[in-house]
C-alpha atoms as a PDB file:
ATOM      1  CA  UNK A   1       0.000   0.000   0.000  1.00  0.00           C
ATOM      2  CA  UNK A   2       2.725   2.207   0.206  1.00  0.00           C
ATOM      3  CA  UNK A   3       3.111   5.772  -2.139  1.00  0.00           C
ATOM      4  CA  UNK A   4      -0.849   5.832  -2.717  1.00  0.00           C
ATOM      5  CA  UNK A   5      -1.669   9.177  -3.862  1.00  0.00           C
ATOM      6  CA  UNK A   6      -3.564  10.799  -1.405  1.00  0.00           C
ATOM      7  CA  UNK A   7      -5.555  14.504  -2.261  1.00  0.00           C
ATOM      8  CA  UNK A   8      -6.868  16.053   0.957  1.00  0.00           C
ATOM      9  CA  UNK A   9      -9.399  19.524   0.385  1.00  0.00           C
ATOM     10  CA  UNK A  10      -9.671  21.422   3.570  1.00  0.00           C
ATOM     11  CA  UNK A  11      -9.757  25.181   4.408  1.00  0.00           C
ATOM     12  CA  UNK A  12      -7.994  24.349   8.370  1.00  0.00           C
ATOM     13  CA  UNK A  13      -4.283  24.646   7.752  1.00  0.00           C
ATOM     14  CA  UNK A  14      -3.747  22.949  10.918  1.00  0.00           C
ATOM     15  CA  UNK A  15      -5.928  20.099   9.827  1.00  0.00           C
ATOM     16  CA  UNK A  16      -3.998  19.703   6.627  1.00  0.00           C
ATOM     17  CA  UNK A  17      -0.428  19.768   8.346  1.00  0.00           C
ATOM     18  CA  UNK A  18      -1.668  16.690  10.870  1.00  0.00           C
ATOM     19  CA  UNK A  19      -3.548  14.773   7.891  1.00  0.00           C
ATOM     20  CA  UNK A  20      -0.137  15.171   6.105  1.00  0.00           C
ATOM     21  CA  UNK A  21       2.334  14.404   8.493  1.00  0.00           C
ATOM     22  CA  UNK A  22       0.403  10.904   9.606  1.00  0.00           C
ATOM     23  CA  UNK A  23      -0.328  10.029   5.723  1.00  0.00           C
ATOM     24  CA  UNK A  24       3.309  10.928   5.050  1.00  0.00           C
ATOM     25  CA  UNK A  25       4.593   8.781   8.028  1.00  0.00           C
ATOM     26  CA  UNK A  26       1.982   5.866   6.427  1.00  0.00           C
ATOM     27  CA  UNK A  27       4.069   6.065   2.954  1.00  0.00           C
ATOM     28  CA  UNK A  28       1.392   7.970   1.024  1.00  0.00           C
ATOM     29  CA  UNK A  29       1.865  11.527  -1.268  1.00  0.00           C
ATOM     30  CA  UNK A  30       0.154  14.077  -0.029  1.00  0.00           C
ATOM     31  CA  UNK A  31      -1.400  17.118  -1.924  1.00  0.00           C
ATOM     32  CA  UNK A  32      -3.606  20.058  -1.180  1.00  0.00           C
ATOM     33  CA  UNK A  33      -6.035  21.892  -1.942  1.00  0.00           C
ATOM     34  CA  UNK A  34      -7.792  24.806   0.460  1.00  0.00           C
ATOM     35  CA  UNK A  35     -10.944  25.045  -1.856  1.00  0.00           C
ATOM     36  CA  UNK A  36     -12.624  22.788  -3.416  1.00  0.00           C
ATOM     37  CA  UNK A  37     -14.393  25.179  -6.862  1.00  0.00           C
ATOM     38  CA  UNK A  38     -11.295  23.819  -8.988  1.00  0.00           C
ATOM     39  CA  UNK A  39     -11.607  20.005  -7.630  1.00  0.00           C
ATOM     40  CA  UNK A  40     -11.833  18.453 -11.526  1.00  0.00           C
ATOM     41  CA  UNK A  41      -8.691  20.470 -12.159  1.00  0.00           C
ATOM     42  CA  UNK A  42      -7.117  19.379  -8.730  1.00  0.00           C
ATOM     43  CA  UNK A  43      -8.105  15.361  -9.009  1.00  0.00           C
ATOM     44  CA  UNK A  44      -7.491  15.584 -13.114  1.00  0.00           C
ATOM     45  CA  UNK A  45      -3.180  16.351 -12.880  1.00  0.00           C
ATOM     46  CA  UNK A  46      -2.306  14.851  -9.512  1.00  0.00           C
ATOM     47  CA  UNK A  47      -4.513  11.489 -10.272  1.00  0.00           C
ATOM     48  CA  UNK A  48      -4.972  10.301  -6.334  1.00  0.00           C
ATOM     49  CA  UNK A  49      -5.883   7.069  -5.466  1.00  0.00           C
ATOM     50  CA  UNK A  50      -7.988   8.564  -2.046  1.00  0.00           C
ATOM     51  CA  UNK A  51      -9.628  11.810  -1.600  1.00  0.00           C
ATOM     52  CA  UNK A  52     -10.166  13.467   1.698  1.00  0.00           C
ATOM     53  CA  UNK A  53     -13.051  16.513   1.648  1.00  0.00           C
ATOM     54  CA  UNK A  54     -13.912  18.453   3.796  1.00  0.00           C
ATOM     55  CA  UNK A  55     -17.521  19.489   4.078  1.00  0.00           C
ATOM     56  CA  UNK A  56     -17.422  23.161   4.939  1.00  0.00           C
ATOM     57  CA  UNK A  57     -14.539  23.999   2.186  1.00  0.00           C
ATOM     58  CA  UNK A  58     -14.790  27.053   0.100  1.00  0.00           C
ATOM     59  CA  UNK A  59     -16.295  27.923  -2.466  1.00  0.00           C
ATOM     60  CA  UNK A  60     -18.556  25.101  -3.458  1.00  0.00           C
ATOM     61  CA  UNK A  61     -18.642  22.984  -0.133  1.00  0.00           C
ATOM     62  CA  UNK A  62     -17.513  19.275   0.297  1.00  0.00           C
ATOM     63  CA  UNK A  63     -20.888  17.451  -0.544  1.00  0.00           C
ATOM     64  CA  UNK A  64     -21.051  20.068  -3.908  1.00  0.00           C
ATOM     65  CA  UNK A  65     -17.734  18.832  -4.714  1.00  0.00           C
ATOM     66  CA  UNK A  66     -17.843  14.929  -3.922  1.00  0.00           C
ATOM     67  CA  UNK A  67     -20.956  15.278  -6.273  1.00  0.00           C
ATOM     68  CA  UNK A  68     -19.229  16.344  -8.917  1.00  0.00           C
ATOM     69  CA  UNK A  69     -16.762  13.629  -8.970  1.00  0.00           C
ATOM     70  CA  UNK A  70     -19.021  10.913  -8.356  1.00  0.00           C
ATOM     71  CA  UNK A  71     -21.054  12.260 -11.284  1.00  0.00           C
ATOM     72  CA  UNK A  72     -17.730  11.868 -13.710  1.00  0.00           C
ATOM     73  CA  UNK A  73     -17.237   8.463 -15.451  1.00  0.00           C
ATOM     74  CA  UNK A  74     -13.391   9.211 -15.499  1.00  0.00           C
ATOM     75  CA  UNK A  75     -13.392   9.941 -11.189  1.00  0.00           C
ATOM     76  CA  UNK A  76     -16.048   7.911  -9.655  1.00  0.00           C
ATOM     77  CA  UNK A  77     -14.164   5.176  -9.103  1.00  0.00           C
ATOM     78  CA  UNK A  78     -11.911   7.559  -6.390  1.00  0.00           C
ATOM     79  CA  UNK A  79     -12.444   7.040  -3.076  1.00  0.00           C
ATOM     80  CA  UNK A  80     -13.891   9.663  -1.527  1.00  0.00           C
ATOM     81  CA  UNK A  81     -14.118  10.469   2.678  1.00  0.00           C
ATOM     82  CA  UNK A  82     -15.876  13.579   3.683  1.00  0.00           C
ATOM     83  CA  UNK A  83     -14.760  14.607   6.633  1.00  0.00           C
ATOM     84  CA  UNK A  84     -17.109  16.951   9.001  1.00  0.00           C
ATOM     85  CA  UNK A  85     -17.953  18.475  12.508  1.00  0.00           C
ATOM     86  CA  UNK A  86     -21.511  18.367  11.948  1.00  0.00           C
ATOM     87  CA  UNK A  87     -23.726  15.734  13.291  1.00  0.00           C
ATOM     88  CA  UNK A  88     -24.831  14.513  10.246  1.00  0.00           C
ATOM     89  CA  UNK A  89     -22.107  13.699   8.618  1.00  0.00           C
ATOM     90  CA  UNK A  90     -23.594   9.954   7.855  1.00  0.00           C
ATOM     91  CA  UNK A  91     -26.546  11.512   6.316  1.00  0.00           C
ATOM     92  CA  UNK A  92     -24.534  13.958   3.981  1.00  0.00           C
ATOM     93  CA  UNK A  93     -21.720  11.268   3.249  1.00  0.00           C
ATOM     94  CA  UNK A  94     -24.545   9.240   1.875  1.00  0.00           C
ATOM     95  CA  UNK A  95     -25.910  12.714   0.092  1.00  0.00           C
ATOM     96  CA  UNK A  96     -22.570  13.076  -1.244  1.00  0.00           C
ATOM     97  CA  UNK A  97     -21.649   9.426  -2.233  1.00  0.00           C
ATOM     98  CA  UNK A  98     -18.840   9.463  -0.153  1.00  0.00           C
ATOM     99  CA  UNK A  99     -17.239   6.454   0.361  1.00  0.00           C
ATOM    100  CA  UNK A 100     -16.775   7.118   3.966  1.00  0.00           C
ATOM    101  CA  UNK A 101     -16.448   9.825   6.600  1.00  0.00           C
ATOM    102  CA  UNK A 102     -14.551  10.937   8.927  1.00  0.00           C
ATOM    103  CA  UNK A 103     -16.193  12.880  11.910  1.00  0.00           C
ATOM    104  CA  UNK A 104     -13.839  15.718  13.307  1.00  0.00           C
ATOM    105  CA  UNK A 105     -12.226  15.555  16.091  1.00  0.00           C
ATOM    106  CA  UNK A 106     -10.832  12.723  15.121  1.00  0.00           C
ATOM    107  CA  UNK A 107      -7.970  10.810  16.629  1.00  0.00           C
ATOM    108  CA  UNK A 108      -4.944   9.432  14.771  1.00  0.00           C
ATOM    109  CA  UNK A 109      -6.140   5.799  15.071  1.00  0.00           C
ATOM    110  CA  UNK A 110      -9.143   6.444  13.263  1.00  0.00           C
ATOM    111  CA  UNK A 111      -7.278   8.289  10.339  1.00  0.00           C
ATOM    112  CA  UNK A 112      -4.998   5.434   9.972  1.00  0.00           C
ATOM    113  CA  UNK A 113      -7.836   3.168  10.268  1.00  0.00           C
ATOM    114  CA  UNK A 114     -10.308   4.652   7.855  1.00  0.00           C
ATOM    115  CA  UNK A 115      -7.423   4.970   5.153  1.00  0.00           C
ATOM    116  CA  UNK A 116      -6.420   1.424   5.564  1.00  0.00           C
ATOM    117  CA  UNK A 117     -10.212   0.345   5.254  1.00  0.00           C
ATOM    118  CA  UNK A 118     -10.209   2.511   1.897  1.00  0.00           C
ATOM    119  CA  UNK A 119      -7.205   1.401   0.896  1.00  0.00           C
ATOM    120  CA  UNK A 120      -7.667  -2.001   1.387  1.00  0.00           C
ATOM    121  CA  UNK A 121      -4.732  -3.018   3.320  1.00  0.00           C
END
């Protein structure tokens, strides 16, 4: 499993330095992205085999966003976790088609976990 591609959208620098820091420790490549309006562009020249997204990202919004890839024959197949404070994070994963989620706070473990799930491994 090791060097999976892995394309996190969030607007929380301090969420992206601990996403990348334990996904860099895992193996993986990490990339970017603080909005999520450009996410065909984003997912179209780094090519990531796992997608984190957050749900309250500018300018279109995580659920917006995961919809749009979903709704693409070329990016479907991505895996997709939205990752979210709010409470219904199960319903709007499943609004989304997310693959998963990922409810913030979250601890290390279940970052590790939930991209090994994914990942398969």
């Amino acid at each position: 499993m090791v060097n999976k591609k892995i394309l996190i959208f969030d607007d929380d620098r301090h969420v992206l330095e601990i996403f990348t820091v334990v996904l860099e420790d895992m193996g993986h490549i990490v990339e970017q992205s603080r909005t999520s309006h450009d996410v065909l562009d984003k997912v179209t020249s780094f090519q990531p085999d796992l997608i984190f997204m957050d749900n309250w990202i500018p300018d279109i919004g995580g659920v917006a966003a995961t919809q749009i890839l979903k709704s693409n024959p070329l990016y479907r197949d991505i895996p997709v976790i939205l990752v979210s404070a709010n409470s219904d994070i199960e319903f709007l994963a499943s609004q989304a088609k997310a693959n998963s989620f990922l409810s913030k706070p979250f601890d290390l473990d279940s970052l590790e976990g939930i991209v090994k799930n994914v990942l398969g491994s």
